[in-house]
PDB file of N, CA and C in Angstrom:
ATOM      1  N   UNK A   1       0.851  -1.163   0.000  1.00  0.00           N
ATOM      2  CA  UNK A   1       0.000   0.000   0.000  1.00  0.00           C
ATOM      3  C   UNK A   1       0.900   1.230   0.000  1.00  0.00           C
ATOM      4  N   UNK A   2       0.655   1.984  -0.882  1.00  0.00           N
ATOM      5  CA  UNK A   2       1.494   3.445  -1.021  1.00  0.00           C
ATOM      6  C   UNK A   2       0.424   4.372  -1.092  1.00  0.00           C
ATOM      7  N   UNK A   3       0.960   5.485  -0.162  1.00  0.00           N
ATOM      8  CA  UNK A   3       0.012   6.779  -0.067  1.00  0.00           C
ATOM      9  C   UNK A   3       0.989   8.086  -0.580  1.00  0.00           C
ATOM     10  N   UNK A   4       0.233   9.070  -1.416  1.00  0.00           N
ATOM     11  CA  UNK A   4       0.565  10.226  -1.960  1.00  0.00           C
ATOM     12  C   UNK A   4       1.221  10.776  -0.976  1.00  0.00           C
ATOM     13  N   UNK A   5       1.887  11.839  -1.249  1.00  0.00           N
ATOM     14  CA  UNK A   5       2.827  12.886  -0.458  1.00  0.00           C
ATOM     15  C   UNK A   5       1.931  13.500   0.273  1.00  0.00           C
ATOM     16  N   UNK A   6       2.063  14.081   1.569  1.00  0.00           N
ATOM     17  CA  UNK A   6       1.150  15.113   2.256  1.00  0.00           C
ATOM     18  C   UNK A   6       1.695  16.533   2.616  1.00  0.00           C
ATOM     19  N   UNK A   7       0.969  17.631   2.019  1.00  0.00           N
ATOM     20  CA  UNK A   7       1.381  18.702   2.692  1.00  0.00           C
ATOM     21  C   UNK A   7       1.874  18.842   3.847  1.00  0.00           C
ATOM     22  N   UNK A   8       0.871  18.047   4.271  1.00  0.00           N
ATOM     23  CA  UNK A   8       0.915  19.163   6.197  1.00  0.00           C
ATOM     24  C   UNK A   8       1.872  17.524   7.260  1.00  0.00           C
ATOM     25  N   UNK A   9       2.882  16.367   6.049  1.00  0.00           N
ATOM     26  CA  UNK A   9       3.489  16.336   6.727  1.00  0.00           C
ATOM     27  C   UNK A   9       4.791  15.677   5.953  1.00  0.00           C
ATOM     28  N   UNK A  10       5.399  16.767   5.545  1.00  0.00           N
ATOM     29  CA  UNK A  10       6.739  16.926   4.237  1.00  0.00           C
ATOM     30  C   UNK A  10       7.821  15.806   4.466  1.00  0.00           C
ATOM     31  N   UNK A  11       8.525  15.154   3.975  1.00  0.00           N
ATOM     32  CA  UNK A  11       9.959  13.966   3.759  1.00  0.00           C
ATOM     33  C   UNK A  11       9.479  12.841   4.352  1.00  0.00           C
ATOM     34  N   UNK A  12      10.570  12.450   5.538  1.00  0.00           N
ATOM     35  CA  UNK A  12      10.016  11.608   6.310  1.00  0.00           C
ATOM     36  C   UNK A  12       8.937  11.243   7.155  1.00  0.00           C
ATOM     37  N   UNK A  13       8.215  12.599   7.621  1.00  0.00           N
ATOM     38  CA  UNK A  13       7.172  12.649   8.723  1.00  0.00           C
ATOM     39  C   UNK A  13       5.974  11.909   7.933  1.00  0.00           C
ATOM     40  N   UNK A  14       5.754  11.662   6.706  1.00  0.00           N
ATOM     41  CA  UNK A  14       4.456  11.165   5.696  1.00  0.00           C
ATOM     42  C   UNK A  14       4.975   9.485   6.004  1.00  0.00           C
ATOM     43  N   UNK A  15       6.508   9.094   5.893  1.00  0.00           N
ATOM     44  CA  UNK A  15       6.783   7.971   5.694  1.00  0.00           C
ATOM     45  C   UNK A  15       6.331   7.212   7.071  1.00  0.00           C
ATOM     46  N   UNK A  16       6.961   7.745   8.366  1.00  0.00           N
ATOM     47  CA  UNK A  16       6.685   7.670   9.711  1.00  0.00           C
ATOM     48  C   UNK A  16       5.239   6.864   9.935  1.00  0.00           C
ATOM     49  N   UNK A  17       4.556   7.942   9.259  1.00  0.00           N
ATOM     50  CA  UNK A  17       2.486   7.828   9.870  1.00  0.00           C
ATOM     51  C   UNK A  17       2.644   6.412   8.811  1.00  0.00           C
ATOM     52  N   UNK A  18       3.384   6.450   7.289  1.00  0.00           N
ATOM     53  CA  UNK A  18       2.533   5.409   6.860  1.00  0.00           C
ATOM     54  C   UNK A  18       2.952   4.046   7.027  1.00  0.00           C
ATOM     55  N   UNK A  19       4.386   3.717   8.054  1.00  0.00           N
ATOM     56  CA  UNK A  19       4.735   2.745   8.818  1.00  0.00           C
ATOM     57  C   UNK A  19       3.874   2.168   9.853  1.00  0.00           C
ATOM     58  N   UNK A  20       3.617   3.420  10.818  1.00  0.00           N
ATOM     59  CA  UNK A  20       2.403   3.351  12.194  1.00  0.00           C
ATOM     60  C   UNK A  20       1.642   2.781  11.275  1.00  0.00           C
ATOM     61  N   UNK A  21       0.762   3.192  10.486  1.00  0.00           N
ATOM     62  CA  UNK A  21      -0.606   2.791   9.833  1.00  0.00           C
ATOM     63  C   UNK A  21      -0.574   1.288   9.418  1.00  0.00           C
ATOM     64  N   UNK A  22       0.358   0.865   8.396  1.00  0.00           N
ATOM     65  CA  UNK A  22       0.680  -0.403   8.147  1.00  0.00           C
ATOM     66  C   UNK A  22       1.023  -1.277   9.558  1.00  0.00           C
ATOM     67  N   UNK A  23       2.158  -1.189  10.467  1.00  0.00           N
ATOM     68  CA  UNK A  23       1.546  -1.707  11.510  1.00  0.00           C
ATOM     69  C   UNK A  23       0.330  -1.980  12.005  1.00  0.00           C
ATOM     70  N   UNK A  24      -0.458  -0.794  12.382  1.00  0.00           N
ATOM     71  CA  UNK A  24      -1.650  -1.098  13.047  1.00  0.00           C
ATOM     72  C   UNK A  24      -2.765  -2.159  11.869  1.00  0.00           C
ATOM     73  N   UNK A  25      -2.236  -2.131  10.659  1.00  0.00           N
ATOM     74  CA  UNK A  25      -3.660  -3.205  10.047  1.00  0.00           C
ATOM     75  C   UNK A  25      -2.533  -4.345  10.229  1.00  0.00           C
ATOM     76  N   UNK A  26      -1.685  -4.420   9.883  1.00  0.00           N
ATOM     77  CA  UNK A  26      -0.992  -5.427  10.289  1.00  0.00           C
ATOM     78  C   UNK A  26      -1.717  -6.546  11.808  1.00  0.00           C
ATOM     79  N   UNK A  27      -0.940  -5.477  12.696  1.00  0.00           N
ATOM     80  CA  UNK A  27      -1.759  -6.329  14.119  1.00  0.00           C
ATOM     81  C   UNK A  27      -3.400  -6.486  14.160  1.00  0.00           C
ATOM     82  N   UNK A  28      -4.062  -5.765  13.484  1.00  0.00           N
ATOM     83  CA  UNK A  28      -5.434  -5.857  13.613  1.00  0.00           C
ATOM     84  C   UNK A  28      -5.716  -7.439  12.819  1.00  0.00           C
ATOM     85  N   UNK A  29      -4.951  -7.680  11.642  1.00  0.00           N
ATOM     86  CA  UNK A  29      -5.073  -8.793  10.802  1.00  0.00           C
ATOM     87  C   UNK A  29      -4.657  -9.841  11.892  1.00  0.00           C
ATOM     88  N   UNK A  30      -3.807  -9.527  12.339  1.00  0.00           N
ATOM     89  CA  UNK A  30      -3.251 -10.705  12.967  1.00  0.00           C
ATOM     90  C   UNK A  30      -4.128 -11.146  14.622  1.00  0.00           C
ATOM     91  N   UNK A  31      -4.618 -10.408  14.725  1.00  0.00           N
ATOM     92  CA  UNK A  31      -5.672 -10.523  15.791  1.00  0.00           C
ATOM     93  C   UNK A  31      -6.926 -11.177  15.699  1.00  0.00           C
ATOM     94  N   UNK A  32      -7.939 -10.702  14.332  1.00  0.00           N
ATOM     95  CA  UNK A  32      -8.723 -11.243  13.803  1.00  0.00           C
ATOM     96  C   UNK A  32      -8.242 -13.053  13.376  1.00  0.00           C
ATOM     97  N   UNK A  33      -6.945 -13.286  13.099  1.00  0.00           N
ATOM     98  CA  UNK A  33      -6.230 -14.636  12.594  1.00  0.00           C
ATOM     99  C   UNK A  33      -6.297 -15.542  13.774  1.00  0.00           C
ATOM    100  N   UNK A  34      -5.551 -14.875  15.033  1.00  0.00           N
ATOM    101  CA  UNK A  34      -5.566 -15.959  16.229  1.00  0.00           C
ATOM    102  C   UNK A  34      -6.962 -15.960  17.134  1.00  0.00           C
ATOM    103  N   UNK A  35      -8.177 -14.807  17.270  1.00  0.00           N
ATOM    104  CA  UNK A  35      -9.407 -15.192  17.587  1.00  0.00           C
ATOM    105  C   UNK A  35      -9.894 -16.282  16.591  1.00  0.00           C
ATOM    106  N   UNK A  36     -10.025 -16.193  15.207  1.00  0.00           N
ATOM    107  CA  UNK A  36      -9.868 -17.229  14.387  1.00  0.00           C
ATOM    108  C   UNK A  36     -10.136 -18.732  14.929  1.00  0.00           C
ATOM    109  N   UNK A  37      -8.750 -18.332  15.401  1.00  0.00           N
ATOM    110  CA  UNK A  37      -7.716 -20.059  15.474  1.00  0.00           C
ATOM    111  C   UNK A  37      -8.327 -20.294  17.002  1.00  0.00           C
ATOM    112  N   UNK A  38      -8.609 -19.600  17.767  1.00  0.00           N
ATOM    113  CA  UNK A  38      -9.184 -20.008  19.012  1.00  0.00           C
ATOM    114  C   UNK A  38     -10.614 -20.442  19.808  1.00  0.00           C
ATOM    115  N   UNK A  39     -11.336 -20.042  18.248  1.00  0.00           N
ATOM    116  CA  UNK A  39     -12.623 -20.496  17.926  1.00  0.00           C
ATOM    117  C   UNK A  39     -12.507 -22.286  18.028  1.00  0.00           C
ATOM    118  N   UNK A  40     -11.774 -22.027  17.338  1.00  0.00           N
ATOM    119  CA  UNK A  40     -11.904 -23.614  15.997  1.00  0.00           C
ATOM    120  C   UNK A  40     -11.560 -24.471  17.501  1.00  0.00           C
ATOM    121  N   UNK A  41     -12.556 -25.511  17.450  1.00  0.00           N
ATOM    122  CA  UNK A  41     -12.163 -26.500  18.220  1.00  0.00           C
ATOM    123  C   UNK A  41     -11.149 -27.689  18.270  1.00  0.00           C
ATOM    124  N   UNK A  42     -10.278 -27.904  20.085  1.00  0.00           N
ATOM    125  CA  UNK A  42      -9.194 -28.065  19.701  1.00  0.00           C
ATOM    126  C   UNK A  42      -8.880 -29.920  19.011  1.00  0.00           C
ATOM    127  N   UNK A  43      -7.668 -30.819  18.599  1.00  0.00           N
ATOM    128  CA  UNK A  43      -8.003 -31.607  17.911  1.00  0.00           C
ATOM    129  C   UNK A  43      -6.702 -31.935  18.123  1.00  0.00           C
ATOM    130  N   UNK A  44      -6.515 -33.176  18.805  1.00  0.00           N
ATOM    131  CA  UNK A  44      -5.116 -33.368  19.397  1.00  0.00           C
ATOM    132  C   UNK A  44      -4.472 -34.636  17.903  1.00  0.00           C
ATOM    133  N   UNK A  45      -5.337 -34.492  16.836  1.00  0.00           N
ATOM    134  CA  UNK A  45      -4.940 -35.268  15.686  1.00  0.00           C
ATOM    135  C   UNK A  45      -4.476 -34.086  14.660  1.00  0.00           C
ATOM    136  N   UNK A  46      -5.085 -33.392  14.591  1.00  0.00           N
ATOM    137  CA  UNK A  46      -5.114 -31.888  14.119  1.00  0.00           C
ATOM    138  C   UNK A  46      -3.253 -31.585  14.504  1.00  0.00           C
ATOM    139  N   UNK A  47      -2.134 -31.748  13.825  1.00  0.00           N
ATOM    140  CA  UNK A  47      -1.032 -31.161  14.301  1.00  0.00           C
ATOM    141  C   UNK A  47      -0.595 -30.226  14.243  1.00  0.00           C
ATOM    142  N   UNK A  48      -1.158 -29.463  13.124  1.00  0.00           N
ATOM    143  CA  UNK A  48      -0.764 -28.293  12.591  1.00  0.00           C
ATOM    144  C   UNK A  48      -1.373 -27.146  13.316  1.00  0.00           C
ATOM    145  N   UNK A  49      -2.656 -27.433  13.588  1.00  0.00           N
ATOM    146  CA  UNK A  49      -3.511 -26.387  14.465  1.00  0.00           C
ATOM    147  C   UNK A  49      -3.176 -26.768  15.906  1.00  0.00           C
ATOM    148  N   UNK A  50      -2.417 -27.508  16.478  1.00  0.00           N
ATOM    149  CA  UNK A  50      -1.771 -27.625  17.555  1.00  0.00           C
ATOM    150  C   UNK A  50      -0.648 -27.131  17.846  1.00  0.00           C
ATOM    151  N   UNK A  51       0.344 -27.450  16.845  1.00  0.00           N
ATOM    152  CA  UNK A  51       1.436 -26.073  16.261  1.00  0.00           C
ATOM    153  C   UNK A  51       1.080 -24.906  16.604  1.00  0.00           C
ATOM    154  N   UNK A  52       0.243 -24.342  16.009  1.00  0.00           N
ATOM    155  CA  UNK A  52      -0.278 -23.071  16.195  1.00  0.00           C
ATOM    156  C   UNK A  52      -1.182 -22.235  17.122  1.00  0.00           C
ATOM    157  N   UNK A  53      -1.097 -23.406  17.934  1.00  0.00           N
ATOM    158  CA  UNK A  53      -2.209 -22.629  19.246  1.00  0.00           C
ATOM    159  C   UNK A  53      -0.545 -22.875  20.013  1.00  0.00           C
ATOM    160  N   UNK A  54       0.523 -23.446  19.564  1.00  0.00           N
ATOM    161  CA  UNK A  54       1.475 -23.198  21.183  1.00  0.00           C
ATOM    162  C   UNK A  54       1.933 -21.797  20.633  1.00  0.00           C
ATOM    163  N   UNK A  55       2.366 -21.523  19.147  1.00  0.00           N
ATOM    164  CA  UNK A  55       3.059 -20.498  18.818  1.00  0.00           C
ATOM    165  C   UNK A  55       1.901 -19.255  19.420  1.00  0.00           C
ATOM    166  N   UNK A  56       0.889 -19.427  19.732  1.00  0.00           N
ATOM    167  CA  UNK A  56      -0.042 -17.932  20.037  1.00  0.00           C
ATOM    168  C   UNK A  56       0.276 -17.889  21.253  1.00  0.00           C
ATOM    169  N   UNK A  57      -0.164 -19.243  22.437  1.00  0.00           N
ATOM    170  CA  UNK A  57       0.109 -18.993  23.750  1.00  0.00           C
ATOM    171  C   UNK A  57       1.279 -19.030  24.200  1.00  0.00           C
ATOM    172  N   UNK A  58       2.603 -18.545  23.678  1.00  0.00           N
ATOM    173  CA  UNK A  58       4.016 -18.381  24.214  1.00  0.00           C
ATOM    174  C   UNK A  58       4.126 -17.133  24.725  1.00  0.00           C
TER     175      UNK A  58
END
C-alpha cells in the first residue's frame, strides 16, 4: 500500500504515519487470525492447528 505525499506532513514525517498505519492493520489482521484459530475447536490429531495454538500462547 502506497500513499501520496502530504502537505501538512513533508519527507520523512508522511513515511513515519505510513509505517504506524501499516503496523496497526498489520496487528489488527493478525488478531482477527488468532481469535480465528481459538474459535476452531481443539483436535489433538489436528497437528498443525496444535502447532499453532502453542506459537499464540508463548
Amino acid at each position: 500500500m502506497k500513499f501520496g505525499k502530504s502537505p501538512l506532513l513533508p519527507g520523512k514525517g508522511w513515511d513515519s504515519v505510513q509505517a504506524c498505519l501499516l503496523h496497526i492493520v498489520g496487528y489488527k489482521n493478525l488478531i482477527v487470525n488468532v481469535e480465528k484459530l481459538c474459535r476452531e475447536p481443539s483436535d489433538s490429531d489436528h497437528l498443525q492447528h496444535e502447532d499453532m495454538l502453542l506459537k499464540v500462547s508463548v
